[in-house]
N, C-alpha and C. Protein backbone atom coordinates (compact mmCIF):
# COMPACT_ATOMS: atom_id res chain seq x y z
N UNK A 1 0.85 -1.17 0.00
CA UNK A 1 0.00 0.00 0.00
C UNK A 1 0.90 1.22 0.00
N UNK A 2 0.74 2.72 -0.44
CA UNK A 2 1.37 3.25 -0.84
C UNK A 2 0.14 4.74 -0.41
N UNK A 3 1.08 5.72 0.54
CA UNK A 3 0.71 6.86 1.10
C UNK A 3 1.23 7.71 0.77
N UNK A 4 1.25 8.85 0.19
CA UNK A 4 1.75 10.34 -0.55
C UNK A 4 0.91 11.32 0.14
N UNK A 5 1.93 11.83 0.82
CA UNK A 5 1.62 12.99 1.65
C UNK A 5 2.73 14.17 0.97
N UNK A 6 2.35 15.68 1.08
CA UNK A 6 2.36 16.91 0.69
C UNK A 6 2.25 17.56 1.45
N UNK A 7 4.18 18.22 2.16
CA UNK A 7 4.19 19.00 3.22
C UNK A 7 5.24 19.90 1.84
N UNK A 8 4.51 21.30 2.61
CA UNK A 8 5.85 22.21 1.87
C UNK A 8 6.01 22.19 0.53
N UNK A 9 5.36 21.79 -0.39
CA UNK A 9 5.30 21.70 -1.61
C UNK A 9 6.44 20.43 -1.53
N UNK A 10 6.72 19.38 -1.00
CA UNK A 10 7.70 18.01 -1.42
C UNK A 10 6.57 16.69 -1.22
N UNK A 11 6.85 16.15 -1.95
CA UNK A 11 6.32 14.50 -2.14
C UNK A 11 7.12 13.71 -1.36
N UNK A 12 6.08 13.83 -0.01
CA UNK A 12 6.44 12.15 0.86
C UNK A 12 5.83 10.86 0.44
N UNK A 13 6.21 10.00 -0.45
CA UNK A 13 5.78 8.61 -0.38
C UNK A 13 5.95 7.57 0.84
N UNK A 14 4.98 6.97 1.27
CA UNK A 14 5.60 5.93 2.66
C UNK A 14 4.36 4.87 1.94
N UNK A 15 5.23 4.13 2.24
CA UNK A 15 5.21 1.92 2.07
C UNK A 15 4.90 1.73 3.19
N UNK A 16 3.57 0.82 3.40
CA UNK A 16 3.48 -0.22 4.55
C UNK A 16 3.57 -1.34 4.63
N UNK A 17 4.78 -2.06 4.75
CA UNK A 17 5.30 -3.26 4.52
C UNK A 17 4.56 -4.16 5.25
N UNK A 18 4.18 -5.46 5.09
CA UNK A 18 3.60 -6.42 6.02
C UNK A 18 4.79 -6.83 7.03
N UNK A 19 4.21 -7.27 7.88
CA UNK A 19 5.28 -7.85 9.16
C UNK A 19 5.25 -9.66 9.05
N UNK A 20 4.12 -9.87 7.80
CA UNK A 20 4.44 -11.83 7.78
C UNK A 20 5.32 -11.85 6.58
N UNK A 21 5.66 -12.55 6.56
CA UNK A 21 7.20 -12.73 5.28
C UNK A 21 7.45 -14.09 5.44
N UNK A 22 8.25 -14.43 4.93
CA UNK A 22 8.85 -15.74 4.94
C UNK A 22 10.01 -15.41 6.56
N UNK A 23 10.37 -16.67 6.66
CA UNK A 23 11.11 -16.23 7.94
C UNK A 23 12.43 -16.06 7.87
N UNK A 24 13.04 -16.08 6.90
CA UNK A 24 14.35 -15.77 6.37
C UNK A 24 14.29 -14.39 6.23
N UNK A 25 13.08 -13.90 6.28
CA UNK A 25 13.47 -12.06 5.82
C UNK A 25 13.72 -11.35 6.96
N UNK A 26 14.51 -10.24 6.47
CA UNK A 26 14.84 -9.22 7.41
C UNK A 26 13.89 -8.14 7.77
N UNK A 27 13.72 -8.18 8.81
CA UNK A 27 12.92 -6.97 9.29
C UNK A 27 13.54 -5.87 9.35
N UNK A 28 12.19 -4.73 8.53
CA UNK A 28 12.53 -3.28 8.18
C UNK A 28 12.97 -2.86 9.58
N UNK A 29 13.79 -2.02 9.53
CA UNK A 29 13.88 -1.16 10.55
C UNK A 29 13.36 -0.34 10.96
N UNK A 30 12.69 -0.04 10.05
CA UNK A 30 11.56 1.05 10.41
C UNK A 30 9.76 0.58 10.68
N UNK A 31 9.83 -0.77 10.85
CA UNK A 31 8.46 -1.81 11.45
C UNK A 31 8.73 -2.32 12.66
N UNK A 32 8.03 -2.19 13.57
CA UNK A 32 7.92 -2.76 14.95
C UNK A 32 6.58 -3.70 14.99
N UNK A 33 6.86 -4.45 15.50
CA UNK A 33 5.89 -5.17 16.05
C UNK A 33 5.45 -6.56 17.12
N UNK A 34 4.89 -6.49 17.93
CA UNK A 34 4.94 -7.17 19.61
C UNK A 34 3.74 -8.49 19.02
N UNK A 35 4.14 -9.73 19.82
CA UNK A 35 3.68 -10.50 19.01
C UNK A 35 2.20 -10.32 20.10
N UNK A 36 1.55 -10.85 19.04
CA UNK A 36 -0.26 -11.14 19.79
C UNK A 36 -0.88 -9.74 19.35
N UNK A 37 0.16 -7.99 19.01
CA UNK A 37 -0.73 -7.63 18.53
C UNK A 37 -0.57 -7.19 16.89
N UNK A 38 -1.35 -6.38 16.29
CA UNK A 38 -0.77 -5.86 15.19
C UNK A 38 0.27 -4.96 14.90
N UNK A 39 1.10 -5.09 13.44
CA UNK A 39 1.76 -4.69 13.65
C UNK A 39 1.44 -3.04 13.24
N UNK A 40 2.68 -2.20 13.90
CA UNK A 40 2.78 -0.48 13.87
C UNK A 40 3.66 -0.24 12.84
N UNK A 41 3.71 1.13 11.92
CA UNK A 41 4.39 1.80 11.67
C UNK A 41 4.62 3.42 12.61
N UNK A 42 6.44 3.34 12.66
CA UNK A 42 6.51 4.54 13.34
C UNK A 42 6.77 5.35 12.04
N UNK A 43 6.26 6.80 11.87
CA UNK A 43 6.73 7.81 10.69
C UNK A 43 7.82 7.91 11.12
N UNK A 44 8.38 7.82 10.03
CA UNK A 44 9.94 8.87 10.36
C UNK A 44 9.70 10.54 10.38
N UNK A 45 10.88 10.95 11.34
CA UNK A 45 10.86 12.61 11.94
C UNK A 45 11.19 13.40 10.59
N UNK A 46 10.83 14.09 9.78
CA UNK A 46 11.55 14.59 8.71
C UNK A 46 11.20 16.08 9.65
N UNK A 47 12.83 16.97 8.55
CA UNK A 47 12.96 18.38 8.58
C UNK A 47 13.86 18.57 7.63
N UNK A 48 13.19 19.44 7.09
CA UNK A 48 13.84 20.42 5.89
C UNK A 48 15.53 20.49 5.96
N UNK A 49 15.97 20.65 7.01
CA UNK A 49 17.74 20.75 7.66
C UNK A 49 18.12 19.31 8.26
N UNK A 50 17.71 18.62 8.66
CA UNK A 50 17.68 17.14 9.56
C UNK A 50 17.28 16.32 8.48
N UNK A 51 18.55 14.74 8.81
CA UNK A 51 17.76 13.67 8.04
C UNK A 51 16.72 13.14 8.82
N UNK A 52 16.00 12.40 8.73
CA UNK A 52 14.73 11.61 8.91
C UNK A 52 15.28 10.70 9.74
N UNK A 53 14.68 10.33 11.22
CA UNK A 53 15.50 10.04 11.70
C UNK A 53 14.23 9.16 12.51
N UNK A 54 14.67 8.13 13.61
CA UNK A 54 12.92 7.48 14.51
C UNK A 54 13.17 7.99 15.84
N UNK A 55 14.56 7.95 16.48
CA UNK A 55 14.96 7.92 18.04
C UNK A 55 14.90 9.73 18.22
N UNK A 56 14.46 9.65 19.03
CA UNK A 56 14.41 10.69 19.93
C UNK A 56 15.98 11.63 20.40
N UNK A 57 15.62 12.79 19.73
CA UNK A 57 17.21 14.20 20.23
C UNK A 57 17.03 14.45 21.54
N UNK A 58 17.95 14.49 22.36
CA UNK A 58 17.92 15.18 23.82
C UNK A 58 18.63 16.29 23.40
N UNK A 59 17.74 17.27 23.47
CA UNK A 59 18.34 19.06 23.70
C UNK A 59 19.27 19.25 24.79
N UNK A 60 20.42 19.55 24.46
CA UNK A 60 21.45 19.99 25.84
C UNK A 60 20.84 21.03 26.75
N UNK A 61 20.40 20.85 27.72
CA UNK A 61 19.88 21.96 28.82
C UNK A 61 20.98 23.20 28.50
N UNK A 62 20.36 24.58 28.52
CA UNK A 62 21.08 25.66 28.66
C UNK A 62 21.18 26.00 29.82
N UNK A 63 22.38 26.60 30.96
CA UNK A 63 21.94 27.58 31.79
C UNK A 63 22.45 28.73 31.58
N UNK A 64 21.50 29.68 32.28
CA UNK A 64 22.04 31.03 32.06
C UNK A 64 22.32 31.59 33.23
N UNK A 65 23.88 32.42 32.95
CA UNK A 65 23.99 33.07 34.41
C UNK A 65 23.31 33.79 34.78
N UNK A 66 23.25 33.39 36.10
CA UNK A 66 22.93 34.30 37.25
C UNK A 66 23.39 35.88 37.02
N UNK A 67 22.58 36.96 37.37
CA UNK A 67 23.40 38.12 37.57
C UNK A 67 23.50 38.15 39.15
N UNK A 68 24.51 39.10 39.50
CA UNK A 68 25.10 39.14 40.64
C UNK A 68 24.29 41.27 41.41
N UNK A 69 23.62 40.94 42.51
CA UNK A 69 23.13 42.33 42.57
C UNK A 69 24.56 42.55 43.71
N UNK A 70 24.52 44.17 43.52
CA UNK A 70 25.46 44.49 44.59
C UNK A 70 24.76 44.67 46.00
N UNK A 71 25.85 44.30 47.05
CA UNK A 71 25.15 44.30 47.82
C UNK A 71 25.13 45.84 48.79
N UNK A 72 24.08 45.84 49.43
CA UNK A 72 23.86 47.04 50.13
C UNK A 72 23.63 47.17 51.78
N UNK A 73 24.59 46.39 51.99
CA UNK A 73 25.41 46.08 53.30
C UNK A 73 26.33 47.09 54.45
N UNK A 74 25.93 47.21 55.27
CA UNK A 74 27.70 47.69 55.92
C UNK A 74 28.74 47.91 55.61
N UNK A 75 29.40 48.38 55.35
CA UNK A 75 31.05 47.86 54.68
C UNK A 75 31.93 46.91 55.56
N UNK A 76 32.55 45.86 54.90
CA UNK A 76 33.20 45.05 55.69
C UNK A 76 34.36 45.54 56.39
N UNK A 77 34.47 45.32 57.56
CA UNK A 77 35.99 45.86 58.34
C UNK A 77 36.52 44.96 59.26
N UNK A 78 37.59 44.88 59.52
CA UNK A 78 38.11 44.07 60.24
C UNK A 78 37.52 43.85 62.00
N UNK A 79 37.46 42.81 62.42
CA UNK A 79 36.89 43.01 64.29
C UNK A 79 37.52 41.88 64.73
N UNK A 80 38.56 42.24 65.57
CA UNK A 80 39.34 41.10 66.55
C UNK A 80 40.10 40.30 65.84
N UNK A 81 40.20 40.53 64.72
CA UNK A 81 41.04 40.19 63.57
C UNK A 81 40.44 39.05 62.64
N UNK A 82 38.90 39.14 62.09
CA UNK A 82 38.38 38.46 61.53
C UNK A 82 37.67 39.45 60.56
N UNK A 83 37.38 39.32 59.26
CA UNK A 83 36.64 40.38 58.68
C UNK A 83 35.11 40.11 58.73
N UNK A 84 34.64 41.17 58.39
CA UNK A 84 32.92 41.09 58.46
C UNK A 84 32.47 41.88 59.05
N UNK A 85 31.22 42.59 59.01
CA UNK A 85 30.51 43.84 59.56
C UNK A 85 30.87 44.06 61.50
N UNK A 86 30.94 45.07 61.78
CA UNK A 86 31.57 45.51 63.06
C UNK A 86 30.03 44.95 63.80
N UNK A 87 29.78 44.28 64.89
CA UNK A 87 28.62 44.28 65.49
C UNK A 87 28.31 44.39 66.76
N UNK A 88 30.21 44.44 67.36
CA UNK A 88 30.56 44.18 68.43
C UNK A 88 30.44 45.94 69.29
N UNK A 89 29.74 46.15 69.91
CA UNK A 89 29.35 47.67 70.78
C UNK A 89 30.81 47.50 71.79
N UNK A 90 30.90 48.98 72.02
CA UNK A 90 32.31 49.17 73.00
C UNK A 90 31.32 48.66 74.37
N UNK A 91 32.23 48.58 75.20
CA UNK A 91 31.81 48.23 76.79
C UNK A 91 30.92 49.24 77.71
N UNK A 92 30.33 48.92 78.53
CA UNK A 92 29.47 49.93 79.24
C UNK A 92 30.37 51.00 79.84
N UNK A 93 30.04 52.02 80.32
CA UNK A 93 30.85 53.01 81.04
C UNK A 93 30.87 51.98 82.49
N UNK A 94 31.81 52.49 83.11
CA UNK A 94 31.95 51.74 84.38
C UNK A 94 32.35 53.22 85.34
N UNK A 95 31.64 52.70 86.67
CA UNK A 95 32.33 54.04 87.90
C UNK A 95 31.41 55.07 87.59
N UNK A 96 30.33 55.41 87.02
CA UNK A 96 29.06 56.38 86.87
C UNK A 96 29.00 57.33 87.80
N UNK A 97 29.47 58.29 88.12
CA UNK A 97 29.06 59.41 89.29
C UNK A 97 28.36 60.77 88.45
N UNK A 98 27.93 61.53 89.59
CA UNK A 98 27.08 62.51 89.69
C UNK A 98 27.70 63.51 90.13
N UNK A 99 27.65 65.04 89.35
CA UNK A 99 27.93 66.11 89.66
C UNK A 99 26.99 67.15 89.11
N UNK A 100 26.54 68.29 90.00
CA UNK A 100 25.61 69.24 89.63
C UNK A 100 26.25 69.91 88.35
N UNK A 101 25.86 70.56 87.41
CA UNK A 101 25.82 71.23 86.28
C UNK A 101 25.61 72.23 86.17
N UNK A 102 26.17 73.03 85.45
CA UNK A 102 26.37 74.82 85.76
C UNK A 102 24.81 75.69 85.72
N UNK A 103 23.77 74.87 85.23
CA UNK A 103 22.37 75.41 84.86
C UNK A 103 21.47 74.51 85.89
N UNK A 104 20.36 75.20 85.89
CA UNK A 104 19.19 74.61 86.54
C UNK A 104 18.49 73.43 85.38
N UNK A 105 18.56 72.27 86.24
CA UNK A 105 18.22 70.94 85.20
C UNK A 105 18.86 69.76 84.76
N UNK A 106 20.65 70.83 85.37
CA UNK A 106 21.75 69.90 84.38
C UNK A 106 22.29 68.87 85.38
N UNK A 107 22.33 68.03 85.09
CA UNK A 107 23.23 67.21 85.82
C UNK A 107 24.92 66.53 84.86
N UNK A 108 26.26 66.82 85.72
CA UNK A 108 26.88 65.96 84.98
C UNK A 108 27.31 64.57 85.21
N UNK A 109 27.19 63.80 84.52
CA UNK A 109 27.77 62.31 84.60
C UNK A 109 29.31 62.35 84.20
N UNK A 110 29.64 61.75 85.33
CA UNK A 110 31.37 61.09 85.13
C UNK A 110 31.60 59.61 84.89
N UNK A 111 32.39 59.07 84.33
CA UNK A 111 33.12 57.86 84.03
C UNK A 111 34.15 57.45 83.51
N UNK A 112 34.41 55.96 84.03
CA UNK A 112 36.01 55.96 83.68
C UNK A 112 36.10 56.11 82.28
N UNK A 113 37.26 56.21 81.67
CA UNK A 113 37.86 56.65 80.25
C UNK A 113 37.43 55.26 79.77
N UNK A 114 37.02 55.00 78.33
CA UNK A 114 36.67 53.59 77.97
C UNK A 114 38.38 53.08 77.77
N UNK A 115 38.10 51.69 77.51
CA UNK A 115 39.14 51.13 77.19
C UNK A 115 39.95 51.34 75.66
N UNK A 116 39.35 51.37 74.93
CA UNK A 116 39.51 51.82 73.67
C UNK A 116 39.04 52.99 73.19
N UNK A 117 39.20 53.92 73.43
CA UNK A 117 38.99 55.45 72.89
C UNK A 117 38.67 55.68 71.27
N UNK A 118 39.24 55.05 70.77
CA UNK A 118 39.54 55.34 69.47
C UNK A 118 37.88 54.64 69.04
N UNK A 119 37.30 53.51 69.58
CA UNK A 119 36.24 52.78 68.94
C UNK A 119 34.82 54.04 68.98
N UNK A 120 34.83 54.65 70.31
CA UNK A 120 33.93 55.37 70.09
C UNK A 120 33.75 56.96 69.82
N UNK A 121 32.56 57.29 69.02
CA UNK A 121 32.10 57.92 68.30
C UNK A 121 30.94 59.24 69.04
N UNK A 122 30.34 58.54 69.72
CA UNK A 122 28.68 59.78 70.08
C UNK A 122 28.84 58.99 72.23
N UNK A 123 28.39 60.21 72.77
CA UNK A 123 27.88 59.35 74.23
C UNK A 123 26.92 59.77 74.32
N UNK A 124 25.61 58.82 74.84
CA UNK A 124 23.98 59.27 75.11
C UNK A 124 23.77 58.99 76.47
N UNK A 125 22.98 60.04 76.81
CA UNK A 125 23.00 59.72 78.27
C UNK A 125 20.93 59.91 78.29
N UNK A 126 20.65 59.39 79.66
CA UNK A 126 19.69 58.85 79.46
C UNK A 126 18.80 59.08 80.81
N UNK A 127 17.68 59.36 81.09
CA UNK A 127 16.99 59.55 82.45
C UNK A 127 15.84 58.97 82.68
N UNK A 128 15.43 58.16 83.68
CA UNK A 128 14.69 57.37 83.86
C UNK A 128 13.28 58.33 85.27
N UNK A 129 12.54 58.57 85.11
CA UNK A 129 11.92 59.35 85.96
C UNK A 129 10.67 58.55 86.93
N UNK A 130 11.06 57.69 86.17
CA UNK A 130 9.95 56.66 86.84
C UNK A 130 8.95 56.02 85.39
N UNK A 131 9.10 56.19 84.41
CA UNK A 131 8.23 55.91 82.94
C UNK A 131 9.14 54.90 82.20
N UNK A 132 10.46 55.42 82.77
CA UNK A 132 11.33 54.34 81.74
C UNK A 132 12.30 55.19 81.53
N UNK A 133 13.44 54.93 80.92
CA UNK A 133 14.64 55.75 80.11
C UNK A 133 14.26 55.96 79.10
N UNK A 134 14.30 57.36 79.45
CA UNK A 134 14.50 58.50 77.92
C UNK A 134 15.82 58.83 77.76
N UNK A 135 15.94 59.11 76.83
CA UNK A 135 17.68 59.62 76.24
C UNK A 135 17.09 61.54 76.27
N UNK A 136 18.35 62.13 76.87
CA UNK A 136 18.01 63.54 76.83
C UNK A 136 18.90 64.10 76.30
N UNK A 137 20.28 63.16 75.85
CA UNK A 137 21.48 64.09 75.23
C UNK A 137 22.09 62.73 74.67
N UNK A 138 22.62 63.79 73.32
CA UNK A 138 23.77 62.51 72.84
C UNK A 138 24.45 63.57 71.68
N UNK A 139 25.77 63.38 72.00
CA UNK A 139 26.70 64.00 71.47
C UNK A 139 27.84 63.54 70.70
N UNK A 140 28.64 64.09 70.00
CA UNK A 140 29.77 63.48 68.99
C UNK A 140 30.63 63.70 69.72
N UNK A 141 31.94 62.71 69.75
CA UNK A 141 32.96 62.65 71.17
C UNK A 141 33.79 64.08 70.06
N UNK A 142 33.59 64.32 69.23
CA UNK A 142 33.99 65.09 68.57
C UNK A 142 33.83 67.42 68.62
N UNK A 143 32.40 67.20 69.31
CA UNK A 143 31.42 68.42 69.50
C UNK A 143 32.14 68.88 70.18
N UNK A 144 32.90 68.70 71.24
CA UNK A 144 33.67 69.05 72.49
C UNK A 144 32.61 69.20 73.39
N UNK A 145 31.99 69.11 73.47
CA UNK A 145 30.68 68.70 74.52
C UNK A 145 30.83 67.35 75.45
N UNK A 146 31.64 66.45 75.49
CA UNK A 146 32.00 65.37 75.93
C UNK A 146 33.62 65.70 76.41
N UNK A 147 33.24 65.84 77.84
CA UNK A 147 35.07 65.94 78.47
C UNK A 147 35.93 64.94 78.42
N UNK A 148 36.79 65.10 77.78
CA UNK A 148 38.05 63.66 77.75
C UNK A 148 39.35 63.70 78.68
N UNK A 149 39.73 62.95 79.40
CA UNK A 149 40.18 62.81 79.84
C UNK A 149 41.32 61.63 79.94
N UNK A 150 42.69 61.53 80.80
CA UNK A 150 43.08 60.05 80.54
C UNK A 150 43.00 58.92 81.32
N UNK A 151 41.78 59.72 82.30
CA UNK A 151 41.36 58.62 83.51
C UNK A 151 39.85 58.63 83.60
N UNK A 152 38.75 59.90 83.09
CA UNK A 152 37.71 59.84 83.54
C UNK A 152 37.37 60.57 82.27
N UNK A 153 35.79 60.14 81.40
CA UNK A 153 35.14 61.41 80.89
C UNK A 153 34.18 61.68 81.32
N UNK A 154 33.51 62.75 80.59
CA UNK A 154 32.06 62.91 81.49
C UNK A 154 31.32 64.07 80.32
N UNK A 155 30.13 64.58 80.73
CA UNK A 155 29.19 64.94 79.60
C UNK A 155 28.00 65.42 80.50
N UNK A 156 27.44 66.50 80.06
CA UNK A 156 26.17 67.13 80.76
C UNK A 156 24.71 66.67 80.10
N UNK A 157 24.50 66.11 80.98
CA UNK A 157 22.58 65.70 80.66
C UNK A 157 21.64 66.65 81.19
N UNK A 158 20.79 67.12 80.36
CA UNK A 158 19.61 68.14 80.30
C UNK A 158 18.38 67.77 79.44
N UNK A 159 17.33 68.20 80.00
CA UNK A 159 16.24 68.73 81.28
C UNK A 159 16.46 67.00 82.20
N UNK A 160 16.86 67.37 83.51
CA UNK A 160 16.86 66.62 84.39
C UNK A 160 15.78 66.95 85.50
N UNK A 161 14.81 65.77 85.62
CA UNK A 161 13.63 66.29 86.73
C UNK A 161 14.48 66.63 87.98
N UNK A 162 14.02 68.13 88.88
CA UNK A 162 15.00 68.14 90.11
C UNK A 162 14.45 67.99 91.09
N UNK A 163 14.58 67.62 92.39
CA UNK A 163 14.15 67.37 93.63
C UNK A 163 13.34 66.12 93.60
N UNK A 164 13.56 65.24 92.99
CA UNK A 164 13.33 63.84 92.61
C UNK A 164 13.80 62.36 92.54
N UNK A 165 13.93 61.65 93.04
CA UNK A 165 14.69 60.08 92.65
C UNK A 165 14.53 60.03 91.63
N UNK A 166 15.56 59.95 91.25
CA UNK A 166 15.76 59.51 88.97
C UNK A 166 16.70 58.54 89.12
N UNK A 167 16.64 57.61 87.95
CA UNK A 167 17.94 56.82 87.51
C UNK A 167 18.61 57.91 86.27
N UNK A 168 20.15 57.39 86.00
CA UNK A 168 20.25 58.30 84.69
C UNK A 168 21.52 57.21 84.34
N UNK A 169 22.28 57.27 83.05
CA UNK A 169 22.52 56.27 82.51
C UNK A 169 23.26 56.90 81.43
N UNK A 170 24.09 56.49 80.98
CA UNK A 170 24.85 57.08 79.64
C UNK A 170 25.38 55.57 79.30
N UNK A 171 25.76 56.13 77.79
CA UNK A 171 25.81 54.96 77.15
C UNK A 171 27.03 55.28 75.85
N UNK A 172 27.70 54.63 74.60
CA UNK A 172 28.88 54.78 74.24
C UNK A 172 28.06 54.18 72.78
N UNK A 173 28.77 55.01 71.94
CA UNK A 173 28.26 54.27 70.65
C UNK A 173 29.62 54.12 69.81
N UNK A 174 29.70 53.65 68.77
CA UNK A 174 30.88 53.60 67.61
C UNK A 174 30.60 53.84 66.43
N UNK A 175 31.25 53.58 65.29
CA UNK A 175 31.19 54.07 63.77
C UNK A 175 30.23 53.45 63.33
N UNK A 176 29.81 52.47 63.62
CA UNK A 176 28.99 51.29 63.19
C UNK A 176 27.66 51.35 63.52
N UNK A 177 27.35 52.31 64.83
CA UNK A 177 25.90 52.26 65.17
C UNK A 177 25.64 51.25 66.40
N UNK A 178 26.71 50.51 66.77
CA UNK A 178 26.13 50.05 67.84
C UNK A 178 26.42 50.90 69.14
N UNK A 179 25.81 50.31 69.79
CA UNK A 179 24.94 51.30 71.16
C UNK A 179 25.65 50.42 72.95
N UNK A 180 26.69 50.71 73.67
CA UNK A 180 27.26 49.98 74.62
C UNK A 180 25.81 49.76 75.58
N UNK A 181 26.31 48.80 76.67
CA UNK A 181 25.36 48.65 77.72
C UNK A 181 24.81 49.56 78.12
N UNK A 182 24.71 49.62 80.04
CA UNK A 182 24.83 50.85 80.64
C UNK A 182 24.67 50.04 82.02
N UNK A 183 25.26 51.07 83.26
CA UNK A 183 25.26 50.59 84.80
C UNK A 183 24.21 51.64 84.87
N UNK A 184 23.12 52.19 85.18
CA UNK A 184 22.64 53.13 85.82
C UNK A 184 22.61 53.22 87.35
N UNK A 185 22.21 54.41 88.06
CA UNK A 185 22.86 55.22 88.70
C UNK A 185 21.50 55.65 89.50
N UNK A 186 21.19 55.58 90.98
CA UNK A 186 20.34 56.47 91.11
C UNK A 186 20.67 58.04 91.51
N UNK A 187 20.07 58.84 91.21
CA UNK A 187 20.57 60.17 91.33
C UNK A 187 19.46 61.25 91.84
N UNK A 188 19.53 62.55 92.96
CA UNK A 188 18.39 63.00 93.49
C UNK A 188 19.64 64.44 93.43
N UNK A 189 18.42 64.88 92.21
CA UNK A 189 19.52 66.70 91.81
C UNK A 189 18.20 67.79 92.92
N UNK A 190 19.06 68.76 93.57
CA UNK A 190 18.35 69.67 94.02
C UNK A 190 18.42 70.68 93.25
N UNK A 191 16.76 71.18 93.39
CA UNK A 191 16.52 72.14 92.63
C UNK A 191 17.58 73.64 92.32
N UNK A 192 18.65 74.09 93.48
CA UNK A 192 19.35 75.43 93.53
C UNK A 192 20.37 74.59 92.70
N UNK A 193 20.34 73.12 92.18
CA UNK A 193 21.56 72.67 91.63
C UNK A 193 23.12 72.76 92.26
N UNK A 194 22.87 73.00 92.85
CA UNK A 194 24.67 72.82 94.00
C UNK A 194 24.45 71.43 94.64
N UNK A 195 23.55 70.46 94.06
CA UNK A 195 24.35 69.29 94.34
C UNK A 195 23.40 68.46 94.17
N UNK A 196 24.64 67.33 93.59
CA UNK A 196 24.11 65.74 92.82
C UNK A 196 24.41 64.70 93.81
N UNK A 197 23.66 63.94 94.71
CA UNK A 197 23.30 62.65 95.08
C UNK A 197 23.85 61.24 93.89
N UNK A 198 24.56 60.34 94.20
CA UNK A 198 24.66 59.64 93.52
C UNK A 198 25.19 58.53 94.56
């Protein structure tokens, strides 16, 4: 039997060979057939660029790179001699005392010199009135508003409630943004300000 098919303006002829023969014959390669049922023809794959072919092409998977975003991070710096974002806050002030302040309100806080000077950046100091700690000052060790010293610094906190039990609290920051502990302090400022309780 004899099939003429018309793709593209070309003449496909296809033969359907029987699958009984004598048993000396060779089977087409292009006839399959499982015994008990009838037999199949597979078409062959034709393309215009490709020979005609029965088995199946595996397409090589493509990948495509990745793009790379920059990142928008910290900048990396060295800490304790390992690199990677600074996360580590300087140490709490230690030794916290109390001295009246040249204005009505002010109180100054003293403490020892940190250990590393160089790490920090701003000191915040902080007053607790009974609601919680508020921060009432914070300064750049830079402003000159922060006394340095090579044994003690210290820094004036304002509006301080007066004739009152307060806690008050200062605290140490660095380049990085982190923020040290704190020991707080209770402290009772009199109103004429000539003198800090601590």
């Amino acid at each position: 039997m004899r099939n003429v098919i018309r793709v593209a303006g070309l003449t496909i002829s296809l033969f359907a060979v029987s699958a009984c023969g004598t048993g000396g014959d060779a089977a087409d390669p292009d006839i399959t057939s499982t015994t008990g049922a009838p037999a199949t023809t597979e078409a062959p794959t034709t393309s215009l660029l490709e020979p005609a072919t029965t088995s199946s092409t595996t397409v090589p998977s493509t990948t495509v790179p990745s793009s790379t975003v920059p990142s928008s991070t910290v900048p990396s710096t060295t800490v304790n001699g390992s690199s990677g974002a600074d996360t580590e806050p300087p140490p709490a002030p230690t030794n916290v005392t109390c001295t009246a302040g040249g204005g009505s309100q002010e109180v100054m806080l003293e403490w020892d010199a940190p250990t590393d000077p160089d790490d920090v950046v701003d000191v915040r100091l902080y007053v607790n009135d009974g609601s919680g700690f508020a921060r009432v000052s914070k300064f750049t060790v830079e402003s000159g508003q922060v006394l340095i010293g090579s044994y003690r610094w210290s820094a004036v906190a304002y509006p301080v409630p007066l004739d009152t039990e307060i806690q008050m609290a200062v605290t140490l920051g660095d380049a990085a943004g982190n923020e040290s502990g704190w020991n707080p302090i209770d402290v009772y400022s009199e109103y004429s300000g000539a003198d800090c309780v601590s």
